[in-house]
PDB file of N, CA and C in Angstrom:
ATOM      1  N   UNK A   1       0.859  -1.175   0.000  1.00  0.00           N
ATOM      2  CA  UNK A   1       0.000   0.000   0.000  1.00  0.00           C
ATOM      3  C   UNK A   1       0.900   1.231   0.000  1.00  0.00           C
ATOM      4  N   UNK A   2       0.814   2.075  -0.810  1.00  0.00           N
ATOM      5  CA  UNK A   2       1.606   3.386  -0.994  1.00  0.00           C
ATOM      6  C   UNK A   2       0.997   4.256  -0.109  1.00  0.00           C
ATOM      7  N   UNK A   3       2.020   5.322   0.374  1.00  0.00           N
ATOM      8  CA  UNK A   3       1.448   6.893   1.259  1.00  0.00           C
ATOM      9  C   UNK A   3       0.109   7.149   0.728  1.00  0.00           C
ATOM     10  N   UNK A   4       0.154   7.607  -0.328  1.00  0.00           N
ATOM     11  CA  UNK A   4      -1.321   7.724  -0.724  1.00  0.00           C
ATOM     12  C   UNK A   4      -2.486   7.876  -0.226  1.00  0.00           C
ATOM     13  N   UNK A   5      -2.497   5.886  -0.412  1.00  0.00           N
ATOM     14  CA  UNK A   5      -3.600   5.038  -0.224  1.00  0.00           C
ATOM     15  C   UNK A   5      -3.877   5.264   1.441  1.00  0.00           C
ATOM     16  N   UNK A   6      -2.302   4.519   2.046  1.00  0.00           N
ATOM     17  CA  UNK A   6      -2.466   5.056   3.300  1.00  0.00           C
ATOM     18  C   UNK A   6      -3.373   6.487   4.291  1.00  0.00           C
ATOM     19  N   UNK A   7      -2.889   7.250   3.565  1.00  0.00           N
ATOM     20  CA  UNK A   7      -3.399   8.594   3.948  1.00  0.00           C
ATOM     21  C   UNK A   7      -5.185   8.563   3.732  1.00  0.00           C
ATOM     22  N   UNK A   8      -5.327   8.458   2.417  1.00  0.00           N
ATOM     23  CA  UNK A   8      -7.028   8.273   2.657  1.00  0.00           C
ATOM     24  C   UNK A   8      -7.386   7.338   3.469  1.00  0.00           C
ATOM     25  N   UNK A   9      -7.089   6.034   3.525  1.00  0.00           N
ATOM     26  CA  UNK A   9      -7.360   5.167   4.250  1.00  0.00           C
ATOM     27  C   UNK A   9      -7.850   5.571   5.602  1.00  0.00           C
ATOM     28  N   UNK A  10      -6.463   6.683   6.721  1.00  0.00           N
ATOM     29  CA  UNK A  10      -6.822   7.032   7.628  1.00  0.00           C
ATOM     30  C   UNK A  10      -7.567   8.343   7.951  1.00  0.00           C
ATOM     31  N   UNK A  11      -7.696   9.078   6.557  1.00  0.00           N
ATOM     32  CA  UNK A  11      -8.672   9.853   7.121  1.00  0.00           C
ATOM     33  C   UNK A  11     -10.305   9.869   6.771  1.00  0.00           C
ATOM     34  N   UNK A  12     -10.348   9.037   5.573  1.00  0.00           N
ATOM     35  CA  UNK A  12     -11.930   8.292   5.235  1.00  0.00           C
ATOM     36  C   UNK A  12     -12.383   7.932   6.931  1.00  0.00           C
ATOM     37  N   UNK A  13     -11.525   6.555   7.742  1.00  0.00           N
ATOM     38  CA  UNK A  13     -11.565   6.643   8.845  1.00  0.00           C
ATOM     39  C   UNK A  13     -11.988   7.491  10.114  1.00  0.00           C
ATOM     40  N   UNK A  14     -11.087   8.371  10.246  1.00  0.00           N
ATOM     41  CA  UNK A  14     -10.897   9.227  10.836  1.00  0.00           C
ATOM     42  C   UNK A  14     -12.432  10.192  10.649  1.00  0.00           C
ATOM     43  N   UNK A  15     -13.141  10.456   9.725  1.00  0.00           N
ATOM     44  CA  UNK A  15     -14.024  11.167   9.485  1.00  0.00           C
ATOM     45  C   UNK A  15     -15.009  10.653  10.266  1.00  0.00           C
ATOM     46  N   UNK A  16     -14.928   9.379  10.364  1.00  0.00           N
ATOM     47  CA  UNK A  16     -16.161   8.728  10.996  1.00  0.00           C
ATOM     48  C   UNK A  16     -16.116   8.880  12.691  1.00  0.00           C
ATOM     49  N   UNK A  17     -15.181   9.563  12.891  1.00  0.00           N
ATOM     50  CA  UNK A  17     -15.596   9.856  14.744  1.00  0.00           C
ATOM     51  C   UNK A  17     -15.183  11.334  14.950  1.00  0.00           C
ATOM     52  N   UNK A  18     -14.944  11.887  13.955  1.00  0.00           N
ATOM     53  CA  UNK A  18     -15.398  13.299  14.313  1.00  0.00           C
ATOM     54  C   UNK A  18     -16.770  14.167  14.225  1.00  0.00           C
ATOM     55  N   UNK A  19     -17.163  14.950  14.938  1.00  0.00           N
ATOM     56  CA  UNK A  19     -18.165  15.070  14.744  1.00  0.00           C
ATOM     57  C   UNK A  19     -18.328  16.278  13.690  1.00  0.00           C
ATOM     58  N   UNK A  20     -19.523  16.293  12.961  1.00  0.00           N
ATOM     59  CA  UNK A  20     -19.757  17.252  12.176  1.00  0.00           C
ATOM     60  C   UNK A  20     -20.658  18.143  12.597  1.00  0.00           C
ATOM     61  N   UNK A  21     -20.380  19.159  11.775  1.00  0.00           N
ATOM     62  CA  UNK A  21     -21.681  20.351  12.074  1.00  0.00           C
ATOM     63  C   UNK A  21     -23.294  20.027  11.669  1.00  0.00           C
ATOM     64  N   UNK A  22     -24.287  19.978  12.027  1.00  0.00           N
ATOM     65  CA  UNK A  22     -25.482  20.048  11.429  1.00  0.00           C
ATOM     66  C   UNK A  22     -25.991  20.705  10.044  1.00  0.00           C
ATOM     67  N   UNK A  23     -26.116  20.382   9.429  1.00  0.00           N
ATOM     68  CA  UNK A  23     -26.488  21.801   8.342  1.00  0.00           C
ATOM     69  C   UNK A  23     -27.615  21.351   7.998  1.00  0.00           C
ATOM     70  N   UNK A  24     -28.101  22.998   6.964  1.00  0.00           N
ATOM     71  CA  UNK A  24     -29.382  23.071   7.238  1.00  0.00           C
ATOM     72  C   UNK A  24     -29.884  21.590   6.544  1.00  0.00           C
ATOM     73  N   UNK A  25     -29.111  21.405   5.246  1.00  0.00           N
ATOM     74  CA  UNK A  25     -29.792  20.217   4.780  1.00  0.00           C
ATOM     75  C   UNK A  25     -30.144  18.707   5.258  1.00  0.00           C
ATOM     76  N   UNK A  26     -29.217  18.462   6.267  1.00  0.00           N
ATOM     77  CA  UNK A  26     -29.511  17.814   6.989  1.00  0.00           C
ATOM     78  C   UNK A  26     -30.682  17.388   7.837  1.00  0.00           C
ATOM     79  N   UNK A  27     -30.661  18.664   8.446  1.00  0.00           N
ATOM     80  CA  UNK A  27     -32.443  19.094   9.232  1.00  0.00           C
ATOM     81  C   UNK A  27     -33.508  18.951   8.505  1.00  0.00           C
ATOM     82  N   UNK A  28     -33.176  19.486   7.133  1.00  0.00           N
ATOM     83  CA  UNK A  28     -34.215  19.110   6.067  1.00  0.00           C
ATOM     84  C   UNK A  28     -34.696  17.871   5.747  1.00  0.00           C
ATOM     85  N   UNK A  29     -33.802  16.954   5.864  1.00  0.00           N
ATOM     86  CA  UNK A  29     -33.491  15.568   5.171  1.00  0.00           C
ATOM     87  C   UNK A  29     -34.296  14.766   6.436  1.00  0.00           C
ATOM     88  N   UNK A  30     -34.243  15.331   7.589  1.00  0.00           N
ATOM     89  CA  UNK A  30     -34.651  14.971   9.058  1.00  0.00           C
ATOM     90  C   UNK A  30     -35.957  15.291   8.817  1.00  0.00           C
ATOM     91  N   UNK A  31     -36.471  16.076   8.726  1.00  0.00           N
ATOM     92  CA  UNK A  31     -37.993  16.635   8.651  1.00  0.00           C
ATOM     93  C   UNK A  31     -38.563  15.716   7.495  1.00  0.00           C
ATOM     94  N   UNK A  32     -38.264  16.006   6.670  1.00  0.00           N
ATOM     95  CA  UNK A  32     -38.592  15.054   5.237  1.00  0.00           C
ATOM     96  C   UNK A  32     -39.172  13.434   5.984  1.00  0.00           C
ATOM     97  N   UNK A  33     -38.346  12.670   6.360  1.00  0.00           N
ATOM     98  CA  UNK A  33     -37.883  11.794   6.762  1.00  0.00           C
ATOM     99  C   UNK A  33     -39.341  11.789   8.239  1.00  0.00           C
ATOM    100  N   UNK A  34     -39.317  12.678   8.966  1.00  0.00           N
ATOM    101  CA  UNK A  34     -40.243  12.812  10.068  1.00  0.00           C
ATOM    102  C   UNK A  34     -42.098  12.502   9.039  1.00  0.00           C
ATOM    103  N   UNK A  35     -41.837  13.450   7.944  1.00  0.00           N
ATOM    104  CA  UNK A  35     -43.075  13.586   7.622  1.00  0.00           C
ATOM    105  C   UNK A  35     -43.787  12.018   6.591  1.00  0.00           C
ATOM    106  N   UNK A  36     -42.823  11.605   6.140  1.00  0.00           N
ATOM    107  CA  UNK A  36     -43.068  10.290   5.378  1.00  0.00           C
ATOM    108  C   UNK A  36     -43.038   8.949   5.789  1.00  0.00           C
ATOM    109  N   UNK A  37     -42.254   8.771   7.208  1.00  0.00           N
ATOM    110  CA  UNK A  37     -42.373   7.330   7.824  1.00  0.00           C
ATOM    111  C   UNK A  37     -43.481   7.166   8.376  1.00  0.00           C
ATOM    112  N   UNK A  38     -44.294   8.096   9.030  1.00  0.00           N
ATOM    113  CA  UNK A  38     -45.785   7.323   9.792  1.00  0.00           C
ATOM    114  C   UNK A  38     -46.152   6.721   9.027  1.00  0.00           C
ATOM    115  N   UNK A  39     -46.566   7.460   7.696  1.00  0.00           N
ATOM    116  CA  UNK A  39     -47.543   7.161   6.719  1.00  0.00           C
ATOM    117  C   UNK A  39     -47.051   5.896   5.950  1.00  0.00           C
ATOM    118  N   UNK A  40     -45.701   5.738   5.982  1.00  0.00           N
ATOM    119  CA  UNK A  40     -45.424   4.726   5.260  1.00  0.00           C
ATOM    120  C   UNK A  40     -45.112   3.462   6.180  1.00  0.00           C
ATOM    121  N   UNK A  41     -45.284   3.517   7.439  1.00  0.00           N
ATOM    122  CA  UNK A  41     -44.978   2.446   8.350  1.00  0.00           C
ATOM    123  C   UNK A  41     -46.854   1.729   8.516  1.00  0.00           C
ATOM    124  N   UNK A  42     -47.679   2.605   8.307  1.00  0.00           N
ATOM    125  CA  UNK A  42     -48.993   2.457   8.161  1.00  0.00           C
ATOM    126  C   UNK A  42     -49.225   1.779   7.271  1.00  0.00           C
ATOM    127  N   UNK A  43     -48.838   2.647   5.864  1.00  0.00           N
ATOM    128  CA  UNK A  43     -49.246   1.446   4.569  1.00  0.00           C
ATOM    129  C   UNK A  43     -48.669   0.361   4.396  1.00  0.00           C
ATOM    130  N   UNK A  44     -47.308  -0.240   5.425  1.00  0.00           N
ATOM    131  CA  UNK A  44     -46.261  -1.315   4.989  1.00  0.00           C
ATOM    132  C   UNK A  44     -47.802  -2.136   5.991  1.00  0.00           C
ATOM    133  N   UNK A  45     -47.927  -2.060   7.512  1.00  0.00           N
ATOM    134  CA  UNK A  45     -48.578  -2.576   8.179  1.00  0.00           C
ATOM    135  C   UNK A  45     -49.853  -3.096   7.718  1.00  0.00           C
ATOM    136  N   UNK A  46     -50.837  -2.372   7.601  1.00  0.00           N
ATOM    137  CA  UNK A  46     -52.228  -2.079   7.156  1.00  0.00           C
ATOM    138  C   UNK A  46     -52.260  -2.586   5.253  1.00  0.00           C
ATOM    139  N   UNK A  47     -51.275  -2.855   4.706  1.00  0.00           N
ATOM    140  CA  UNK A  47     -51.334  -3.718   3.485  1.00  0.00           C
ATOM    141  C   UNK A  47     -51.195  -4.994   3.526  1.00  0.00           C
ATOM    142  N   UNK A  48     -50.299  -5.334   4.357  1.00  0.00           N
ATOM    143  CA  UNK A  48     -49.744  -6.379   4.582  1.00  0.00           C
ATOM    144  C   UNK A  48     -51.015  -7.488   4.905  1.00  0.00           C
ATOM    145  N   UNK A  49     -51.962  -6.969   6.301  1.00  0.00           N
ATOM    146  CA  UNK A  49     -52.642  -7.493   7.094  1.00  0.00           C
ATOM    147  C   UNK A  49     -53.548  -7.849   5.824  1.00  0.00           C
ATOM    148  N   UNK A  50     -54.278  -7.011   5.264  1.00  0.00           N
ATOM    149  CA  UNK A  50     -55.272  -7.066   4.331  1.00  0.00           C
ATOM    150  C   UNK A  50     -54.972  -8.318   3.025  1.00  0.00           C
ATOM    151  N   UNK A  51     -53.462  -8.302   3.419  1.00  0.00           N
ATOM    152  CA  UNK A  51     -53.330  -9.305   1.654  1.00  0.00           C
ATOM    153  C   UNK A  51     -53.136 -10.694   3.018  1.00  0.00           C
ATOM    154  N   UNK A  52     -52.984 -10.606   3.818  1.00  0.00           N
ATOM    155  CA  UNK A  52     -53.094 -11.976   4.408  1.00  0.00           C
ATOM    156  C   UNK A  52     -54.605 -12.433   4.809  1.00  0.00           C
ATOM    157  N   UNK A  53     -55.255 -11.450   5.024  1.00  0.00           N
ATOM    158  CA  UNK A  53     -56.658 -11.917   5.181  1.00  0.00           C
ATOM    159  C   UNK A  53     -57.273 -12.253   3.797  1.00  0.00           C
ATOM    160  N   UNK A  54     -56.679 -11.858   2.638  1.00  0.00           N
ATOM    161  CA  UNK A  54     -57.142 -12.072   1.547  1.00  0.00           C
ATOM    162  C   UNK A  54     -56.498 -13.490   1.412  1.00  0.00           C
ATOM    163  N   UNK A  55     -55.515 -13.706   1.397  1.00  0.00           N
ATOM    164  CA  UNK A  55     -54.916 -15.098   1.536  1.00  0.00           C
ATOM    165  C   UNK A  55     -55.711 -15.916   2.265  1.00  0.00           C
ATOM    166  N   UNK A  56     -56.071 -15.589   3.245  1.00  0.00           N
ATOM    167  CA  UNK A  56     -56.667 -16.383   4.199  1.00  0.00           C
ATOM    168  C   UNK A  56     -57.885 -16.973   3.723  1.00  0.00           C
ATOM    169  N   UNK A  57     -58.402 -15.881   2.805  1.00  0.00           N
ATOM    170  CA  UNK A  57     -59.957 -16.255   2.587  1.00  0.00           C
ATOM    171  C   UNK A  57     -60.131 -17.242   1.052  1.00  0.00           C
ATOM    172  N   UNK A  58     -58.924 -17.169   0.373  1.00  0.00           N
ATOM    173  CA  UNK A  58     -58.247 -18.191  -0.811  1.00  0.00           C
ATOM    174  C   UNK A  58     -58.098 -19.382  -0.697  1.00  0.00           C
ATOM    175  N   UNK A  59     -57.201 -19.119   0.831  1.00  0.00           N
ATOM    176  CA  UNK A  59     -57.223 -20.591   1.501  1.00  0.00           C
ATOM    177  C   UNK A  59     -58.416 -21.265   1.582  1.00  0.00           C
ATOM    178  N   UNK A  60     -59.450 -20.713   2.040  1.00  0.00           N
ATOM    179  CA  UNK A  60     -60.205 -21.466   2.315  1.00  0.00           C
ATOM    180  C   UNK A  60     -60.977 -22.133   1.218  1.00  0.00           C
ATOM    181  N   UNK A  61     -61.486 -21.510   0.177  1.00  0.00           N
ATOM    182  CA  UNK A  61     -61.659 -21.460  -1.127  1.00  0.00           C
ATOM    183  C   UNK A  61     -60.922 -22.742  -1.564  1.00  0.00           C
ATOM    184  N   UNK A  62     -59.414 -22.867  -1.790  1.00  0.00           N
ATOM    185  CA  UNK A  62     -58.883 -23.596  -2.634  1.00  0.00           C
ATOM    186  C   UNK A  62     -58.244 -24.643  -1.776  1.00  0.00           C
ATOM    187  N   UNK A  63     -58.249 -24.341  -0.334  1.00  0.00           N
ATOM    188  CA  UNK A  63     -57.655 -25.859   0.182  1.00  0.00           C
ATOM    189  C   UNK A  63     -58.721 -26.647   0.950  1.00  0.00           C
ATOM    190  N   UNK A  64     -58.327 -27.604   1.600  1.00  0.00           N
ATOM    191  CA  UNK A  64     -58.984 -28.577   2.534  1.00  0.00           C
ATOM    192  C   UNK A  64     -58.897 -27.989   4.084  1.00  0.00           C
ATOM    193  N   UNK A  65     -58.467 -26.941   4.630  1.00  0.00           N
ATOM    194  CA  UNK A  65     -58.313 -26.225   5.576  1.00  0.00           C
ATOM    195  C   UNK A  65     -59.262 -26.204   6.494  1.00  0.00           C
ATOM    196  N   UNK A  66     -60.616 -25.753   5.413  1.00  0.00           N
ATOM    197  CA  UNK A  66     -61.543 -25.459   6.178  1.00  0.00           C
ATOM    198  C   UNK A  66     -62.120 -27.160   7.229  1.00  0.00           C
ATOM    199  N   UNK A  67     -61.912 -27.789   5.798  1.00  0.00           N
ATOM    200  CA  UNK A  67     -61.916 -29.207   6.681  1.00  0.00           C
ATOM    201  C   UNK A  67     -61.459 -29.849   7.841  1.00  0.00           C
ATOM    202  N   UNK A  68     -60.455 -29.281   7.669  1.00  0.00           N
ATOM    203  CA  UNK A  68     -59.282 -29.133   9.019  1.00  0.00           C
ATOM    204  C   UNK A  68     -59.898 -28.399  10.340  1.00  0.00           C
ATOM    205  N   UNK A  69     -60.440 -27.633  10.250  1.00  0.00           N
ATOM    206  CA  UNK A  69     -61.187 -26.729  10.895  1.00  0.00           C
ATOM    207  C   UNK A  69     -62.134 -26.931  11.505  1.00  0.00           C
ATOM    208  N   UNK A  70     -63.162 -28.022  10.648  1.00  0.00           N
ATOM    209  CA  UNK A  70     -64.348 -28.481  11.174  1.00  0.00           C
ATOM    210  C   UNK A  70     -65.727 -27.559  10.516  1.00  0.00           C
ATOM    211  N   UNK A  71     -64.919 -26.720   9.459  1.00  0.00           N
ATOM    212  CA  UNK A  71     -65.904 -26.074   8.694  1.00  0.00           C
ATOM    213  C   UNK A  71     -66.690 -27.102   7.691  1.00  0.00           C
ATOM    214  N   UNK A  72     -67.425 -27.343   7.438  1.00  0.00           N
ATOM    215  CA  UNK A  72     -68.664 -27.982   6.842  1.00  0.00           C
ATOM    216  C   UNK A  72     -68.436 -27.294   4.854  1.00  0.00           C
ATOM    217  N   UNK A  73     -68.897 -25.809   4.601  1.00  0.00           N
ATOM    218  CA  UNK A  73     -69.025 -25.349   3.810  1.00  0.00           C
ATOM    219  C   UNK A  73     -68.219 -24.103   3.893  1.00  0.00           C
ATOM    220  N   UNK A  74     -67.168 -24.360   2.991  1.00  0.00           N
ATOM    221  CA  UNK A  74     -65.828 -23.363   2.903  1.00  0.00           C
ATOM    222  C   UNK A  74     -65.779 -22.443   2.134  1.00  0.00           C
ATOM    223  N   UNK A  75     -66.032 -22.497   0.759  1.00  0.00           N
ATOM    224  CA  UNK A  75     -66.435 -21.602  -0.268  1.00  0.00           C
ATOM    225  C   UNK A  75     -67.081 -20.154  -0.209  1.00  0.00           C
ATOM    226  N   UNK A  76     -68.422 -20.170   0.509  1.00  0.00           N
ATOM    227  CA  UNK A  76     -68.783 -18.980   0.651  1.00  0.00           C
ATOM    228  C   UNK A  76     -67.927 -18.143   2.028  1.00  0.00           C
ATOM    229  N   UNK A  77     -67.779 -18.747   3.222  1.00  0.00           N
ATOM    230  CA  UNK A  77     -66.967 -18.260   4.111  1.00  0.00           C
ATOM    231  C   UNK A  77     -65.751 -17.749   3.583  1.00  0.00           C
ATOM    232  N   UNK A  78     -65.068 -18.563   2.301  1.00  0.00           N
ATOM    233  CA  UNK A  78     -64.009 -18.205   1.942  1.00  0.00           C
ATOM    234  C   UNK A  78     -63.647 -17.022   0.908  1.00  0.00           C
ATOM    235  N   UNK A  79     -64.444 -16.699   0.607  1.00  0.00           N
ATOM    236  CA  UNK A  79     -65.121 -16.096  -1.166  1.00  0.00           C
ATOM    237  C   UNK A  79     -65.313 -14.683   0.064  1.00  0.00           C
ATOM    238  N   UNK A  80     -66.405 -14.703   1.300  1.00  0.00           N
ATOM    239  CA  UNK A  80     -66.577 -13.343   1.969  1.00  0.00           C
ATOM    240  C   UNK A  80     -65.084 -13.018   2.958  1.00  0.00           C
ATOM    241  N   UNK A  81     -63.804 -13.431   3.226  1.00  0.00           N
ATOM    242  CA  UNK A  81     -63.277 -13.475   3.732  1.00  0.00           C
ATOM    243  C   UNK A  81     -62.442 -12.918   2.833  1.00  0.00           C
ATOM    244  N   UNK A  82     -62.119 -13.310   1.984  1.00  0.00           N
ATOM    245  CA  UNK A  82     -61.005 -12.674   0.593  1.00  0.00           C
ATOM    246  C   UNK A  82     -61.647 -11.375  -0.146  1.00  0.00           C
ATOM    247  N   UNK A  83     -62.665 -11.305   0.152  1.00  0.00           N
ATOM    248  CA  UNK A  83     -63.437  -9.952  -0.413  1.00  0.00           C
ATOM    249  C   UNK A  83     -62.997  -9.309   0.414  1.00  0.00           C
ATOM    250  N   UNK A  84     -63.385  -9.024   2.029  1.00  0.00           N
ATOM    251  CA  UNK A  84     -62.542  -8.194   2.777  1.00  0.00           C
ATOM    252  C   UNK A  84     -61.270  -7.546   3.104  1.00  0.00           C
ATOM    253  N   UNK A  85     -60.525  -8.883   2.131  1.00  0.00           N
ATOM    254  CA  UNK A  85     -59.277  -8.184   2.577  1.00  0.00           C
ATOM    255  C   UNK A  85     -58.565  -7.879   1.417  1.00  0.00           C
ATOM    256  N   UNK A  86     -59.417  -7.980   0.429  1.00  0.00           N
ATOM    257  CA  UNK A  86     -59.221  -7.436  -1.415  1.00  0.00           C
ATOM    258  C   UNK A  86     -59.441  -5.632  -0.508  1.00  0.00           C
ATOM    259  N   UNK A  87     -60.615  -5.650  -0.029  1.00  0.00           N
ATOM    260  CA  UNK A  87     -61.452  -4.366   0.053  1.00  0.00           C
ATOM    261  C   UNK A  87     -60.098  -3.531   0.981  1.00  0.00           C
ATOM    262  N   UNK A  88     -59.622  -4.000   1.908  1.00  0.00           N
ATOM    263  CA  UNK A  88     -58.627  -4.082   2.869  1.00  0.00           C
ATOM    264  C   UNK A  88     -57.648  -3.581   2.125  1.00  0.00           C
ATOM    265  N   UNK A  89     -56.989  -4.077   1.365  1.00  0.00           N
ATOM    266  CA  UNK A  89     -55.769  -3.708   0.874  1.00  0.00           C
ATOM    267  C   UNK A  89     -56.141  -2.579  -0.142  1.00  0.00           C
ATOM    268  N   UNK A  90     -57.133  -2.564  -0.718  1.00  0.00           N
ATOM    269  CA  UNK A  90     -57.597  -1.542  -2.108  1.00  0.00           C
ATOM    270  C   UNK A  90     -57.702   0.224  -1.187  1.00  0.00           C
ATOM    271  N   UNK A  91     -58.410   0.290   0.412  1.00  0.00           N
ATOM    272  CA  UNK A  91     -58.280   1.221   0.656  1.00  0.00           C
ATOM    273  C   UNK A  91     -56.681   1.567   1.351  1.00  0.00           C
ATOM    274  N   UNK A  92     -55.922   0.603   0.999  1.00  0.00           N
ATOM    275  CA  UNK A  92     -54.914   1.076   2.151  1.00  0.00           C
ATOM    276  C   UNK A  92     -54.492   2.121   1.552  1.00  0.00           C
ATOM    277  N   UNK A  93     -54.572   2.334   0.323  1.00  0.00           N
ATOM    278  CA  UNK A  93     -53.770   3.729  -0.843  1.00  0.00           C
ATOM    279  C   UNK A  93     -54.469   5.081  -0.522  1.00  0.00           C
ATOM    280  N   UNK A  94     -55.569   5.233  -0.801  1.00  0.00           N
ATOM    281  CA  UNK A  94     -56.510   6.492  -0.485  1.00  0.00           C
ATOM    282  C   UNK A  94     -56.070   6.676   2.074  1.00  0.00           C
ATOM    283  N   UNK A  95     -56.040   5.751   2.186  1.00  0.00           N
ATOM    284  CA  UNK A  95     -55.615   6.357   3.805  1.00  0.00           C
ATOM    285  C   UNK A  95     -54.166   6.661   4.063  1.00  0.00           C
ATOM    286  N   UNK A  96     -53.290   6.220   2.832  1.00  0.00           N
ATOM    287  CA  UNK A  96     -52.121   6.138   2.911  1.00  0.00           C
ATOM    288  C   UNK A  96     -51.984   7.710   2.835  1.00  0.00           C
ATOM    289  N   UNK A  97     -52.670   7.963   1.663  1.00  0.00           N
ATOM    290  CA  UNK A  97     -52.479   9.403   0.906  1.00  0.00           C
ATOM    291  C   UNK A  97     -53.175  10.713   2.053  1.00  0.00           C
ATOM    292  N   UNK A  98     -53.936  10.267   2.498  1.00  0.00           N
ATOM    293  CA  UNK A  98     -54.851  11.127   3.453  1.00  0.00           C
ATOM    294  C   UNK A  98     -53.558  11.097   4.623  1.00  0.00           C
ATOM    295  N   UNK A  99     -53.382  10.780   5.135  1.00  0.00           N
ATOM    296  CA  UNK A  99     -52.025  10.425   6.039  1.00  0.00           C
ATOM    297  C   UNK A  99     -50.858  11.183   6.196  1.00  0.00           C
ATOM    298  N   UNK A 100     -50.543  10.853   4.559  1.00  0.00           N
ATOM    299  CA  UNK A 100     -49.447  11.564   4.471  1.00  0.00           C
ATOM    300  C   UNK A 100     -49.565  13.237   4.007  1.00  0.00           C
ATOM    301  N   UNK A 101     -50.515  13.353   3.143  1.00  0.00           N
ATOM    302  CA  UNK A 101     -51.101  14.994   2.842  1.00  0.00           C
ATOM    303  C   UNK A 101     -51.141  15.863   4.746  1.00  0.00           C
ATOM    304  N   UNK A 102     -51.923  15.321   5.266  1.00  0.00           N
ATOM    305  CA  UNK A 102     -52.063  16.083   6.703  1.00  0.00           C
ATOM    306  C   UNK A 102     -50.914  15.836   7.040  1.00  0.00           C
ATOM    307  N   UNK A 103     -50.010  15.380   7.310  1.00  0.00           N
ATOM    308  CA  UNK A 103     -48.367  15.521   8.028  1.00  0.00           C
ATOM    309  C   UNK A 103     -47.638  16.328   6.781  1.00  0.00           C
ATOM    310  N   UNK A 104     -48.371  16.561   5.758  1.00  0.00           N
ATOM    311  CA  UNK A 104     -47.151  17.511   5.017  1.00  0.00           C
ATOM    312  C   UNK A 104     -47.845  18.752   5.523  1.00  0.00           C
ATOM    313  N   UNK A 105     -49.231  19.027   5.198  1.00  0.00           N
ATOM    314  CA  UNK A 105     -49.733  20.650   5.491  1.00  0.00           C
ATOM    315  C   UNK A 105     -49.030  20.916   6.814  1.00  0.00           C
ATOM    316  N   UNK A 106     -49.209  20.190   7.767  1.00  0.00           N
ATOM    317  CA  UNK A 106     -48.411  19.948   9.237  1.00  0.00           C
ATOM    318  C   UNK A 106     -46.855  20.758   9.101  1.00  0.00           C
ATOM    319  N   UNK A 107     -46.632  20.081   8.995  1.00  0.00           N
ATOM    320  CA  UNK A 107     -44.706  20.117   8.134  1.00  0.00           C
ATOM    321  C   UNK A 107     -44.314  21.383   7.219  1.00  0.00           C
ATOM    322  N   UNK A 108     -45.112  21.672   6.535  1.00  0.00           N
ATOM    323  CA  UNK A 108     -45.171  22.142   5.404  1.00  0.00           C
ATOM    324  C   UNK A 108     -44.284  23.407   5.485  1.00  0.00           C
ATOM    325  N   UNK A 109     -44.599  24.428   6.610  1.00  0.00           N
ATOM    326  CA  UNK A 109     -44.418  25.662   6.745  1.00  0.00           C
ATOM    327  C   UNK A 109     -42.586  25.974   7.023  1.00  0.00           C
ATOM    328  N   UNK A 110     -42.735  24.479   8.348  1.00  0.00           N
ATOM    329  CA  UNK A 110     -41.143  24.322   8.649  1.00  0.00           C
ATOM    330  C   UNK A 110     -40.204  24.249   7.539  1.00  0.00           C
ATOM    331  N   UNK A 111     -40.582  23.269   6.496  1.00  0.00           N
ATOM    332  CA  UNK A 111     -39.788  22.557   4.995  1.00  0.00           C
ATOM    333  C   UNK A 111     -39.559  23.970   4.642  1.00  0.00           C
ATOM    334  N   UNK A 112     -40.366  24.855   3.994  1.00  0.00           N
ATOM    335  CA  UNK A 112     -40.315  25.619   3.015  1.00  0.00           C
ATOM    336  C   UNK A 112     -39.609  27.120   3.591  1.00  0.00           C
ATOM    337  N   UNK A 113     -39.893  27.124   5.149  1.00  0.00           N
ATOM    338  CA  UNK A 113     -38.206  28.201   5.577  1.00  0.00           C
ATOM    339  C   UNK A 113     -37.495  27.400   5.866  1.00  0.00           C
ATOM    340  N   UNK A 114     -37.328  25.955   5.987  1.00  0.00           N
ATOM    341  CA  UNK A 114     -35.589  25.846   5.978  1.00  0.00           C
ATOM    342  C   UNK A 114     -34.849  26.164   4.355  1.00  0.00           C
ATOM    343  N   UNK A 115     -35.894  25.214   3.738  1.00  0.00           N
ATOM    344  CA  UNK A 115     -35.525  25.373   2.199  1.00  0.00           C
ATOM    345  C   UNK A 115     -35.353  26.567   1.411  1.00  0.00           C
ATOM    346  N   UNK A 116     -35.854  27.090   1.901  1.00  0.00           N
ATOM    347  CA  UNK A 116     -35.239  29.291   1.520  1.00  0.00           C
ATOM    348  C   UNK A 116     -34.204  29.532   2.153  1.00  0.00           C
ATOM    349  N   UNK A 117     -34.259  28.822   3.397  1.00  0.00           N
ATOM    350  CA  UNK A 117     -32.646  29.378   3.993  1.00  0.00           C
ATOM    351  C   UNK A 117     -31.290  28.521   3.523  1.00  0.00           C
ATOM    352  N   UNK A 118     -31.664  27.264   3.392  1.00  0.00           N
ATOM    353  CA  UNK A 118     -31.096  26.849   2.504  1.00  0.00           C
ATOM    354  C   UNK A 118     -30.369  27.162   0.984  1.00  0.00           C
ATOM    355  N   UNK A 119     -31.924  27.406   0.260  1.00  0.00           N
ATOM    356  CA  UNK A 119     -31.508  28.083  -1.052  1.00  0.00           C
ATOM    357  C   UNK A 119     -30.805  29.743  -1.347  1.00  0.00           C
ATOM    358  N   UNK A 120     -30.590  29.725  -0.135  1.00  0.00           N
ATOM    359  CA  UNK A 120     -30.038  31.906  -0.482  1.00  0.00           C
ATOM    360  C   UNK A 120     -28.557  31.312  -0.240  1.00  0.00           C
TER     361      UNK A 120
END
């Protein structure tokens, strides 16, 4: 390894335990970041659930499960069970969006003076 290499080596390093200043973009990147995870920790959750209840209700439909179960007649139980969670997952987009719109108007005012102070 030549001086060089050496030299970046230790201060690429080295960068990583000094501390840095905050800047504004940073804060920005922080806020950003504040305003888009609820909403998106919601739609990861609240989609998820809905395509497993939709699964669930497939299952019943296409396997012997219900048999397993002690269900008698599986089909229609299974057919209204996968509708729900078709219905389930179809609104998760429109609450996703409602969600995230009110945490931006929220947000909104902060973003747009950092981002001027930023941009001058």
């Amino acid at each position: 390894m030549n001086k060089n290499d050496k030299e970046f080596l230790v201060q690429k390093i080295r960068t990583q335990y000094t501390e840095t200043e905050s800047t504004g973009l940073d804060e920005l990147k922080k806020l950003h970041k504040k305003v888009n995870k609820p909403a998106n920790v919601f739609a990861y959750i609240f989609g998820t659930l809905g395509a497993i209840v939709m699964g669930s209700g497939m299952s019943l439909v296409m396997t012997d499960i219900g048999a397993t179960l002690g269900l008698q007649e599986t089909t229609v139980l299974g057919v209204v069970i996968g509708v729900i969670g078709m219905v389930w997952a179809i609104i998760n987009y429109p609450i996703y969006k409602r969600i995230l719109s009110a945490r931006r108007k929220k947000y909104a005012d902060k973003i747009i003076a950092l981002s001027d102070n930023i941009m001058k």
